[in-house]
Protein backbone atom coordinates (compact mmCIF):
# COMPACT_ATOMS: atom_id res chain seq x y z
CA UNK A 1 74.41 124.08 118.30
CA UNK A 2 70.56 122.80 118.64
CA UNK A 3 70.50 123.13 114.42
CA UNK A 4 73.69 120.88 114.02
CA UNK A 5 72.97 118.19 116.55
CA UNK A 6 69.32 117.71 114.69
CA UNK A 7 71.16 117.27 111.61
CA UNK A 8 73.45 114.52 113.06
CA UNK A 9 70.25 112.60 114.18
CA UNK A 10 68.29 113.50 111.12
CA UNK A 11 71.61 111.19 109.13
CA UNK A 12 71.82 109.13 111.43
CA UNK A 13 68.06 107.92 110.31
CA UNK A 14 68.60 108.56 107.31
CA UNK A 15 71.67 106.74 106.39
CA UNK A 16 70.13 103.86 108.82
CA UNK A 17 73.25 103.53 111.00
CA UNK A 18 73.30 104.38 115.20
CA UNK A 19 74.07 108.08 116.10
CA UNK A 20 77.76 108.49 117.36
CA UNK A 21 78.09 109.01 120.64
CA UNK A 22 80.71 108.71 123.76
CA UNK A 23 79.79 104.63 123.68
CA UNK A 24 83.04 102.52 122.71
CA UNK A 25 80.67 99.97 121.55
CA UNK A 26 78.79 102.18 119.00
CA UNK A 27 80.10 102.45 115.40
CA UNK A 28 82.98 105.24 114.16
CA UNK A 29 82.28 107.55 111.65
CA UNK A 30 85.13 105.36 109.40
CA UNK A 31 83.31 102.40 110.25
CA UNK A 32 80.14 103.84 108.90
CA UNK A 33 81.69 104.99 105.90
CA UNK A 34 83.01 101.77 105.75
CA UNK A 35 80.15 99.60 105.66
CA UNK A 36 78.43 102.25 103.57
CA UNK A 37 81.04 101.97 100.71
CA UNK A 38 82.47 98.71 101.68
CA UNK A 39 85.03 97.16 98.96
CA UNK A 40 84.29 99.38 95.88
CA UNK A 41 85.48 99.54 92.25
CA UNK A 42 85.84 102.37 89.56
CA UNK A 43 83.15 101.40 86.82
CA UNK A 44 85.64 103.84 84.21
CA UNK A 45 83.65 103.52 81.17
CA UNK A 46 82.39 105.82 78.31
CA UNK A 47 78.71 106.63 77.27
CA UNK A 48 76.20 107.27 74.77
CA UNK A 49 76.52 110.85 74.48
CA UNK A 50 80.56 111.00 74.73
CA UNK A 51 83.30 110.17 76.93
CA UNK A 52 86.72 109.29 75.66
CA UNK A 53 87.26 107.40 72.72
CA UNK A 54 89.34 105.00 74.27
CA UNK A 55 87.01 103.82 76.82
CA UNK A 56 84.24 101.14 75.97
CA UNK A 57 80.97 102.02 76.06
CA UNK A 58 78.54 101.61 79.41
CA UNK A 59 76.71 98.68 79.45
CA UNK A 60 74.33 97.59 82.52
CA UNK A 61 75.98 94.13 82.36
CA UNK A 62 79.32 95.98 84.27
CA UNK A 63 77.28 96.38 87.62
CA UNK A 64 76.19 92.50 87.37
CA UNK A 65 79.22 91.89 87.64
CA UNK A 66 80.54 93.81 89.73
CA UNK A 67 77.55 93.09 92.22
CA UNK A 68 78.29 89.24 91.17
CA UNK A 69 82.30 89.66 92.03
CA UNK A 70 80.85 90.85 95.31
CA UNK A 71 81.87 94.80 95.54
CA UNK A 72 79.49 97.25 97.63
CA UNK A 73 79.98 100.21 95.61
CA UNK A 74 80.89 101.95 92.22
CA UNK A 75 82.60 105.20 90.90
CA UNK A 76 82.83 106.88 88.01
CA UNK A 77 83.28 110.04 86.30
CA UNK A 78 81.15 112.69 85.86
CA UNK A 79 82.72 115.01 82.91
CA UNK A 80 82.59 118.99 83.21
CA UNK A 81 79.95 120.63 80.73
CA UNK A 82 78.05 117.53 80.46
CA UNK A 83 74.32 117.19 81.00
CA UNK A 84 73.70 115.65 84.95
CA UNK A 85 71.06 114.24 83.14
CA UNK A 86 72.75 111.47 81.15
CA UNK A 87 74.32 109.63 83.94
CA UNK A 88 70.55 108.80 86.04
CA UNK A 89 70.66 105.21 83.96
CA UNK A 90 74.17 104.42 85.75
CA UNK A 91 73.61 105.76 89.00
CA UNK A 92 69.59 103.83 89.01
CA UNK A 93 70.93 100.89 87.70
CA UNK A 94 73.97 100.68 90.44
CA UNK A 95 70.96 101.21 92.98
CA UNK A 96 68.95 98.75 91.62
CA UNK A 97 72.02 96.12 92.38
CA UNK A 98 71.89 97.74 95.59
CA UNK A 99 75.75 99.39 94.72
CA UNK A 100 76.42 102.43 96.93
CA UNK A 101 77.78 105.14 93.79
CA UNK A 102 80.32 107.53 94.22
CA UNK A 103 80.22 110.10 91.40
CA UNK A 104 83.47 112.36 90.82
CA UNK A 105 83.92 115.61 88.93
CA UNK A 106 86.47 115.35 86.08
CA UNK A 107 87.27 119.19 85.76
CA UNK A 108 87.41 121.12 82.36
CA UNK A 109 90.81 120.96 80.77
CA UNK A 110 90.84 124.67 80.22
CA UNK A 111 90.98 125.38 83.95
CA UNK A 112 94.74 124.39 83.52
CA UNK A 113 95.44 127.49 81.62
CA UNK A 114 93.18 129.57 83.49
CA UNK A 115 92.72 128.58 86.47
CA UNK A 116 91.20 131.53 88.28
CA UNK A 117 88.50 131.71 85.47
CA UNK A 118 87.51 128.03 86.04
CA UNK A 119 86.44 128.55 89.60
CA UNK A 120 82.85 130.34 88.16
CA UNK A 121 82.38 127.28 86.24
CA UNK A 122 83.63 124.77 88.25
CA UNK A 123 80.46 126.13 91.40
CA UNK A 124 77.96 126.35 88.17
CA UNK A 125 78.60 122.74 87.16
CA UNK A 126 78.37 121.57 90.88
CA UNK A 127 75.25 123.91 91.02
CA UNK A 128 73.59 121.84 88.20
CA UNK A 129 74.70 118.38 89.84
CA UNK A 130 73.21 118.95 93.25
CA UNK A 131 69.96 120.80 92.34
CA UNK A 132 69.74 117.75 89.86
CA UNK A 133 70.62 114.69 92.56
CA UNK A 134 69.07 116.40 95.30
CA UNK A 135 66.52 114.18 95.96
CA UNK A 136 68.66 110.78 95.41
CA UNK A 137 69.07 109.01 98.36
CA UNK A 138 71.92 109.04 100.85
CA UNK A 139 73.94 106.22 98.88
CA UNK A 140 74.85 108.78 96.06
CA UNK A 141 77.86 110.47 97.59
CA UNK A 142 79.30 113.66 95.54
CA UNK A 143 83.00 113.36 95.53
CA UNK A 144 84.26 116.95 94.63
CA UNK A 145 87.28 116.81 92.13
CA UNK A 146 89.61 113.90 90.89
CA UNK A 147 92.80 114.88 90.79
CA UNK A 148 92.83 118.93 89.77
CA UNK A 149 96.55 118.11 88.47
CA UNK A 150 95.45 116.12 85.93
CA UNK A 151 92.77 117.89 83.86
CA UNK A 152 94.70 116.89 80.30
CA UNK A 153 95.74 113.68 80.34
CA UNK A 154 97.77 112.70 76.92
CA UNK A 155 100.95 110.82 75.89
CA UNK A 156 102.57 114.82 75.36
CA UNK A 157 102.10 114.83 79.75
CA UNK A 158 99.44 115.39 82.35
CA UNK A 159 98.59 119.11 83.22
CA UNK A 160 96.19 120.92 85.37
CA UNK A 161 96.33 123.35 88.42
CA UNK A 162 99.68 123.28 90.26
CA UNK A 163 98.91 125.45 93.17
CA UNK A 164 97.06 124.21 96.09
CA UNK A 165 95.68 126.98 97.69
CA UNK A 166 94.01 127.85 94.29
CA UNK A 167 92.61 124.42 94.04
CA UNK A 168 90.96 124.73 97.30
CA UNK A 169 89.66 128.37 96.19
CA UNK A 170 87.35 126.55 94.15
CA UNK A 171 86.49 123.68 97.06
CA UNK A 172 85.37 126.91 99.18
CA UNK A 173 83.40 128.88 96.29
CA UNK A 174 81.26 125.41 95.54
CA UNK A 175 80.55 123.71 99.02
CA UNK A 176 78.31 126.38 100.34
CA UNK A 177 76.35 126.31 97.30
CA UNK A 178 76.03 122.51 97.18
CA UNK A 179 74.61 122.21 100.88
CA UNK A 180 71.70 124.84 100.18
CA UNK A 181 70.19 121.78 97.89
CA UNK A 182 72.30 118.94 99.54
CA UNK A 183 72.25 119.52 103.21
CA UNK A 184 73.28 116.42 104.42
CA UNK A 185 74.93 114.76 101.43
CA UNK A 186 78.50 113.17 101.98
CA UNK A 187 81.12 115.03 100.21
CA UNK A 188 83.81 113.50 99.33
CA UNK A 189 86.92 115.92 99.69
CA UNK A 190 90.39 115.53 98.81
CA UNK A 191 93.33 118.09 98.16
CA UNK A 192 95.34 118.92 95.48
CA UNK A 193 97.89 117.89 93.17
CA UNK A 194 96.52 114.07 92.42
CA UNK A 195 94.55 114.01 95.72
CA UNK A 196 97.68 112.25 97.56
CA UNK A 197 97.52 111.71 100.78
CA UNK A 198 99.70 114.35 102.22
CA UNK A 199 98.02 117.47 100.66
CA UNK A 200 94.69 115.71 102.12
CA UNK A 201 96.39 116.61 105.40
CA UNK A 202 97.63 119.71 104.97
CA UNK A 203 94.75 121.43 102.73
CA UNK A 204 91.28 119.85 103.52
CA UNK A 205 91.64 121.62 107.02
CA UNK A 206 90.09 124.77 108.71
CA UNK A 207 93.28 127.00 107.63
CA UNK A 208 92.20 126.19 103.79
CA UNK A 209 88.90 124.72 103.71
CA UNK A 210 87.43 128.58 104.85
CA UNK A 211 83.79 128.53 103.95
CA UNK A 212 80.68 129.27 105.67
CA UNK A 213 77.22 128.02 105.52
CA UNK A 214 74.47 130.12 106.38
CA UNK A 215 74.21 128.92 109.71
CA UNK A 216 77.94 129.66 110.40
CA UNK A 217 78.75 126.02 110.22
CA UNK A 218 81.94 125.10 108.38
CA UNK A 219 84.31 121.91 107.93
CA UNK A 220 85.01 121.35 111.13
CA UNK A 221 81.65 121.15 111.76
CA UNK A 222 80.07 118.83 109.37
CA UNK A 223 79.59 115.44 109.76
CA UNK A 224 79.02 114.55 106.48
CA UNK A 225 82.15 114.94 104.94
CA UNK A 226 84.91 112.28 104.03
CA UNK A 227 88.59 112.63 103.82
CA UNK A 228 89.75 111.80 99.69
CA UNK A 229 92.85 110.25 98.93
CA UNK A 230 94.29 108.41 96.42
CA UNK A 231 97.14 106.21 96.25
CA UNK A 232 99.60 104.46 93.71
CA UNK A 233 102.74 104.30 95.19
CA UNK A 234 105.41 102.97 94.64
CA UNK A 235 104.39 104.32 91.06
CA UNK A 236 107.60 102.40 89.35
CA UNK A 237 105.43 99.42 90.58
CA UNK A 238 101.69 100.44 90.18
CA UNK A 239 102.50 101.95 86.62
CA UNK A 240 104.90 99.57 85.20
CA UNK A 241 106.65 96.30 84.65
CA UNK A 242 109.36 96.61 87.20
CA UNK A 243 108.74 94.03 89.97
CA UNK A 244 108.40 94.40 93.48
CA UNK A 245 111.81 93.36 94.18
CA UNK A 246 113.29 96.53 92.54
CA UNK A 247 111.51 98.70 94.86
CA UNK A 248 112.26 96.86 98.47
CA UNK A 249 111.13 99.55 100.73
CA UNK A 250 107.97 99.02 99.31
CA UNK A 251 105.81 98.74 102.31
CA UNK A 252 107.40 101.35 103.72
CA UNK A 253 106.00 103.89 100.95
CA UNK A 254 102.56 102.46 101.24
CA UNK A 255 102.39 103.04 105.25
CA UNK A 256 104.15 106.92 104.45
CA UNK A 257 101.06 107.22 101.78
CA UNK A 258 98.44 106.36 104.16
CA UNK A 259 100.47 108.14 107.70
CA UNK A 260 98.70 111.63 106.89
CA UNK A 261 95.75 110.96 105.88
CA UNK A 262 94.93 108.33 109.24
CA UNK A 263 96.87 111.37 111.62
CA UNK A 264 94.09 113.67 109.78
CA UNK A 265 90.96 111.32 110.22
CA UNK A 266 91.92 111.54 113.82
CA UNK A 267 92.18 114.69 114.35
CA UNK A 268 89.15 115.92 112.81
CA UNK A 269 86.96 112.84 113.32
CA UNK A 270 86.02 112.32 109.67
CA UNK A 271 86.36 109.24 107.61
CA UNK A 272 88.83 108.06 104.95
CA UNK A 273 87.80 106.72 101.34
CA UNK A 274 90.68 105.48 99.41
CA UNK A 275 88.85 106.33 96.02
CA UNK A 276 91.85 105.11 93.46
CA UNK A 277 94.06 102.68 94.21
CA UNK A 278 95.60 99.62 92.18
CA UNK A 279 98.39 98.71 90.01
CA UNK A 280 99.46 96.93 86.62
CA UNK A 281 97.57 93.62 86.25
CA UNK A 282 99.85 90.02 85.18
CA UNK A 283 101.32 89.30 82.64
CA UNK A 284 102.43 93.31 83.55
CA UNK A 285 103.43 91.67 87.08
CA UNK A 286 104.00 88.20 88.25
CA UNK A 287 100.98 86.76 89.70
CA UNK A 288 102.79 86.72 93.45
CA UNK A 289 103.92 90.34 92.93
CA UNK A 290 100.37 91.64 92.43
CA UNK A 291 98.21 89.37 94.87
CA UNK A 292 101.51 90.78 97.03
CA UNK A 293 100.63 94.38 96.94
CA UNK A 294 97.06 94.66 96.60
CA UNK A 295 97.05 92.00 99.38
CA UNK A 296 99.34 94.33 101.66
CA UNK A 297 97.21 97.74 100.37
CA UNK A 298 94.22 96.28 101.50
CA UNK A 299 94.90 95.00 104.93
CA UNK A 300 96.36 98.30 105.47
CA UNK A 301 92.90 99.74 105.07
CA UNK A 302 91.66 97.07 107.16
CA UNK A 303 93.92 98.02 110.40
CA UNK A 304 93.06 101.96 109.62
CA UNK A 305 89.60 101.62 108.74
CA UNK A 306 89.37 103.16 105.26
CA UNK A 307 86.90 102.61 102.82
CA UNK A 308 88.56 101.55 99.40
CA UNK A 309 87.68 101.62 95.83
CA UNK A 310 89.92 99.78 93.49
CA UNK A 311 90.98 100.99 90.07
CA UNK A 312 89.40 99.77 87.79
CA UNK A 313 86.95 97.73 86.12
CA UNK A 314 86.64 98.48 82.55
CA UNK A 315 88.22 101.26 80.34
CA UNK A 316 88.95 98.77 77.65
CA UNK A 317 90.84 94.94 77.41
CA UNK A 318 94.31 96.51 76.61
CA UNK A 319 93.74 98.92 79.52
CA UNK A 320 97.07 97.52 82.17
CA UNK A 321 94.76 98.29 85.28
CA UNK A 322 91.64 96.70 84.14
CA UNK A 323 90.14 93.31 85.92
CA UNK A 324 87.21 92.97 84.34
CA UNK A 325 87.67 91.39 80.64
CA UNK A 326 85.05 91.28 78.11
CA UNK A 327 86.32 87.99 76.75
CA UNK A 328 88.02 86.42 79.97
CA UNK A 329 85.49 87.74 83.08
CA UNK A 330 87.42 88.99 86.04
CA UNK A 331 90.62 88.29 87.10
CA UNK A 332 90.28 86.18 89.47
CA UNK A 333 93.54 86.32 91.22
CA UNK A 334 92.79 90.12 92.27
CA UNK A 335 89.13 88.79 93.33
CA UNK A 336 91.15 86.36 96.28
CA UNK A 337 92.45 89.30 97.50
CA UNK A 338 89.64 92.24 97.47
CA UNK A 339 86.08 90.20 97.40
CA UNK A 340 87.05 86.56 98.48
CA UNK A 341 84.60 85.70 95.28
CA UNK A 342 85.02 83.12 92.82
CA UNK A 343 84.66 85.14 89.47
CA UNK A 344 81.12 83.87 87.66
CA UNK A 345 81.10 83.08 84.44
CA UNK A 346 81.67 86.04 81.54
CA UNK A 347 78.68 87.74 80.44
CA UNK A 348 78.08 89.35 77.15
CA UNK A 349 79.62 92.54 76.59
CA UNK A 350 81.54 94.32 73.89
CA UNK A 351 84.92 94.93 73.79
CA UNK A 352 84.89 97.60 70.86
CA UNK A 353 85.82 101.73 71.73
CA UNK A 354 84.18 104.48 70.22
CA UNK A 355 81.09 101.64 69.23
CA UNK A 356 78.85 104.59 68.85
CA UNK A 357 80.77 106.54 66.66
CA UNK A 358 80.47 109.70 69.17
CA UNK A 359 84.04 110.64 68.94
CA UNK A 360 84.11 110.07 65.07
CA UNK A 361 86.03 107.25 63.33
CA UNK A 362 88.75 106.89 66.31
CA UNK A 363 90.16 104.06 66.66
CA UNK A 364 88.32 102.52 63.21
CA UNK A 365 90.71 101.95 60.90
CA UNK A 366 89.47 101.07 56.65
CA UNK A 367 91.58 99.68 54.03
CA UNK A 368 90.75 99.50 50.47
CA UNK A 369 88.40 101.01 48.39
CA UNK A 370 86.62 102.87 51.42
CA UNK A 371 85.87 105.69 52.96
CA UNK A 372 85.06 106.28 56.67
CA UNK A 373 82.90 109.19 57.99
CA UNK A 374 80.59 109.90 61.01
CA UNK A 375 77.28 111.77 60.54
CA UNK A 376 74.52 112.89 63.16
CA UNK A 377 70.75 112.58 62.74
CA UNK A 378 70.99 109.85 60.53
CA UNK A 379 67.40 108.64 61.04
CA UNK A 380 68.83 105.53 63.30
CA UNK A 381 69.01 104.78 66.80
CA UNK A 382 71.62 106.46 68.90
CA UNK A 383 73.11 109.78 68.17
CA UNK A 384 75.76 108.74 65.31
CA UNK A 385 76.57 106.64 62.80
CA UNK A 386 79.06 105.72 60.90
CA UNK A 387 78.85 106.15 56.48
CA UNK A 388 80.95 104.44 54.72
CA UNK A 389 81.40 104.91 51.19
CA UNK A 390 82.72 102.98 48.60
CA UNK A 391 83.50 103.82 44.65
CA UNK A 392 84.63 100.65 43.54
CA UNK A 393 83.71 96.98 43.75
CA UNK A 394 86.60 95.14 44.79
CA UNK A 395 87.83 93.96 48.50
CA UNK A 396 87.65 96.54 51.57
CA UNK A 397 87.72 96.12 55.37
CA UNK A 398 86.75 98.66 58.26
CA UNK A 399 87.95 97.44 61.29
CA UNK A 400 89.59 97.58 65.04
CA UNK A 401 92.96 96.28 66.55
CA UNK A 402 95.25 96.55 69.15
CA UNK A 403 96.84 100.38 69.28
CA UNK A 404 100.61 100.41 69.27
CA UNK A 405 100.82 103.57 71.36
CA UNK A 406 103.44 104.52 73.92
CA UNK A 407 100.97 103.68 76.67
CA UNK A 408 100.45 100.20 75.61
CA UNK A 409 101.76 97.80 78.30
CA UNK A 410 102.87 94.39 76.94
CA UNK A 411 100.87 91.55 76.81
CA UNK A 412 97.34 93.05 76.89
CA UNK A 413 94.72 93.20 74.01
CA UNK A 414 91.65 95.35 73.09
CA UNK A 415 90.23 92.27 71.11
CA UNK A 416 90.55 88.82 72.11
CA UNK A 417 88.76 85.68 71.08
CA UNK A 418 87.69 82.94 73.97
CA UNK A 419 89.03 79.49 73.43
């Protein structure tokens, strides 16, 4: 009991925030969490080495503004199999803005067809991370795995690992070897399916969440741990056109999304992170249906105290959840509600996917008398190129547009030109 009431006071100095005690005047664990992560966004871009094709490239300018729009605190992706390595730039830069970063395990799509083989991988890959980040300062915070339903996401449908208690097999094979390196690191933790609230309740709990540490400690035990949950409901709303009026129990679904997860900060004193949450941006939704429902979302977190992240800032223009446009800036009506900041002016970034070439000629499209290829080690900068080739003299184009795909929502653009 002496080792785990050190460790308290040792994060407690470290995280610069009073030790909890039996004072009603001294800050909650939620309210830490809180101020720590404040009113975050999801940075969901792509990077030099990879990343989906459809997502626009990193660019340092992002965190400006975001740290202009007034948010606390990013997320983004880290991708199975990848290097740790290649995401230091984003998670420095987001420090040097003074950002709070929350990075977050996108598991291997092969784990959906074998799941019990994944679990080796999925402790290895968590191995690498911490031994990597073990030295970053408390304002990193590891969240574990996004969504373990949806490993493949593609127009064909969304698959991953169905069964819960499998899901949290893999929780319990990685924690333990996380805290040798990461002690006192907050973990981020949420259950399966698409980390909803309810199976936050019912899985991240003693009955599933079984490990040990060496020192016998377990979940119950560890202060450094955060309940995960995301939420998008209603989805008709949050995920398409249809207005708020077709779903009038609205509010209603909201405060049954958020019931669990409150009851199980309670119970087992930990704090909440709502780590996704958003919906469809205008001309997708009126103006009054949107500012409605983020509005309502985020005084809920208010009156709970739960630390929020909002989804999303980047991705690409067309992208329906987006609020941060290359060519416009941010949209300013979703600012009123979640920063109280006036949008500053646009700065300079690209709208283009797949500008590196990493991912081939995706989304490039060439007419005439060319031909499109992508070649490594070309002797320039970056890790690709793209060749083109021609054979005759006469008029050709390479070129981007606007995908017609089933996911397109209406009214929204990759490319747009400013006025």
């Amino acid at each position: 009991m002496q080792e785990i009431h050190f460790r308290k006071i040792a994060i407690a100095l470290i995280l610069g925030f009073p030790l909890l005690g039996e004072s009603t005047t001294k800050l909650s664990k939620g309210e830490i969490m809180f101020e720590r992560i404040g009113k975050g966004i999801n940075v969901d871009v792509s990077h030099l080495e990879g990343g989906p094709p459809e997502k626009m490239l990193y660019d340092s300018a992002q965190y400006d503004a975001v740290k202009a729009a007034g948010f606390q605190s990013i997320r983004f992706f880290v991708v199975a199999g990848e290097d740790p390595a290649i995401y230091k730039n984003r998670i420095q830069d987001a420090f040097d803005r003074d950002l709070a970063v929350v990075i977050c395990l996108w598991g291997s799509g092969q784990w959906a067809s074998k799941p019990k083989e994944g679990i080796q991988e999925f402790v290895a890959i968590w191995d690498r991370i911490a031994k990597y980040y073990k030295d970053y300062p408390a304002r990193l915070v590891f969240e574990l795995w996004n969504e373990p339903a949806g490993l493949i996401v593609k127009p064909g449908g969304i698959q991953g690992i169905q069964d819960g208690k499998t899901v949290m097999e893999y929780l319990n094979a990685a924690i333990p070897i996380i805290r040798k390196t990461n002690p006192d690191r907050i973990l981020g933790i949420g259950g399966p399916n698409f980390n909803g609230g309810r199976e936050l309740a019912q899985f991240v709990t003693p009955e599933y969440l079984t490990y040990r540490l060496e020192d016998g400690s377990g979940f119950a035990d560890d202060a450094n741990i955060i309940g995960i949950f995301h939420m998008y409901q209603p989805h008709k709303f949050t995920h398409g056109t249809s207005g708020l009026d077709e779903v009038p129990k609205w509010k209603d679904e909201v405060r049954e999304q958020m019931s669990p997860p409150v009851a199980w900060s309670k119970k087992w004193r930990k704090p909440l992170l709502l780590s996704e949450w958003g919906a469809w941006v205008p001309p997708c939704h009126t103006v009054e249906d949107f500012k409605a429902y983020i509005g309502f979302v985020a005084d809920e977190c208010k009156k709970h105290n739960i630390g929020w992240m909002y989804y999303c800032a980047g991705f690409n223009n067309q992208w329906a959840f987006n609020i941060l446009n290359t060519e416009d800036g941010w949209n300013q009506d979703a600012l009123d509600i979640l920063t109280e900041v006036t949008a500053p002016p646009p700065l300079p970034m690209s709208p283009l996917i797949n500008s590196e070439f990493s991912s081939g000629t995706a989304h490039w499209t060439s007419e005439g008398s060319v031909q499109m290829s992508m070649v490594r080690n070309a002797g320039l900068s970056g890790l690709a190129a793209l060749k083109v080739e021609s054979k005759k003299s006469d008029w050709a184009a390479i070129y981007q547009e606007t995908p017609k795909r089933a996911w397109s929502p209406p009214s929204r653009y990759l490319i747009s030109l400013r006025k």
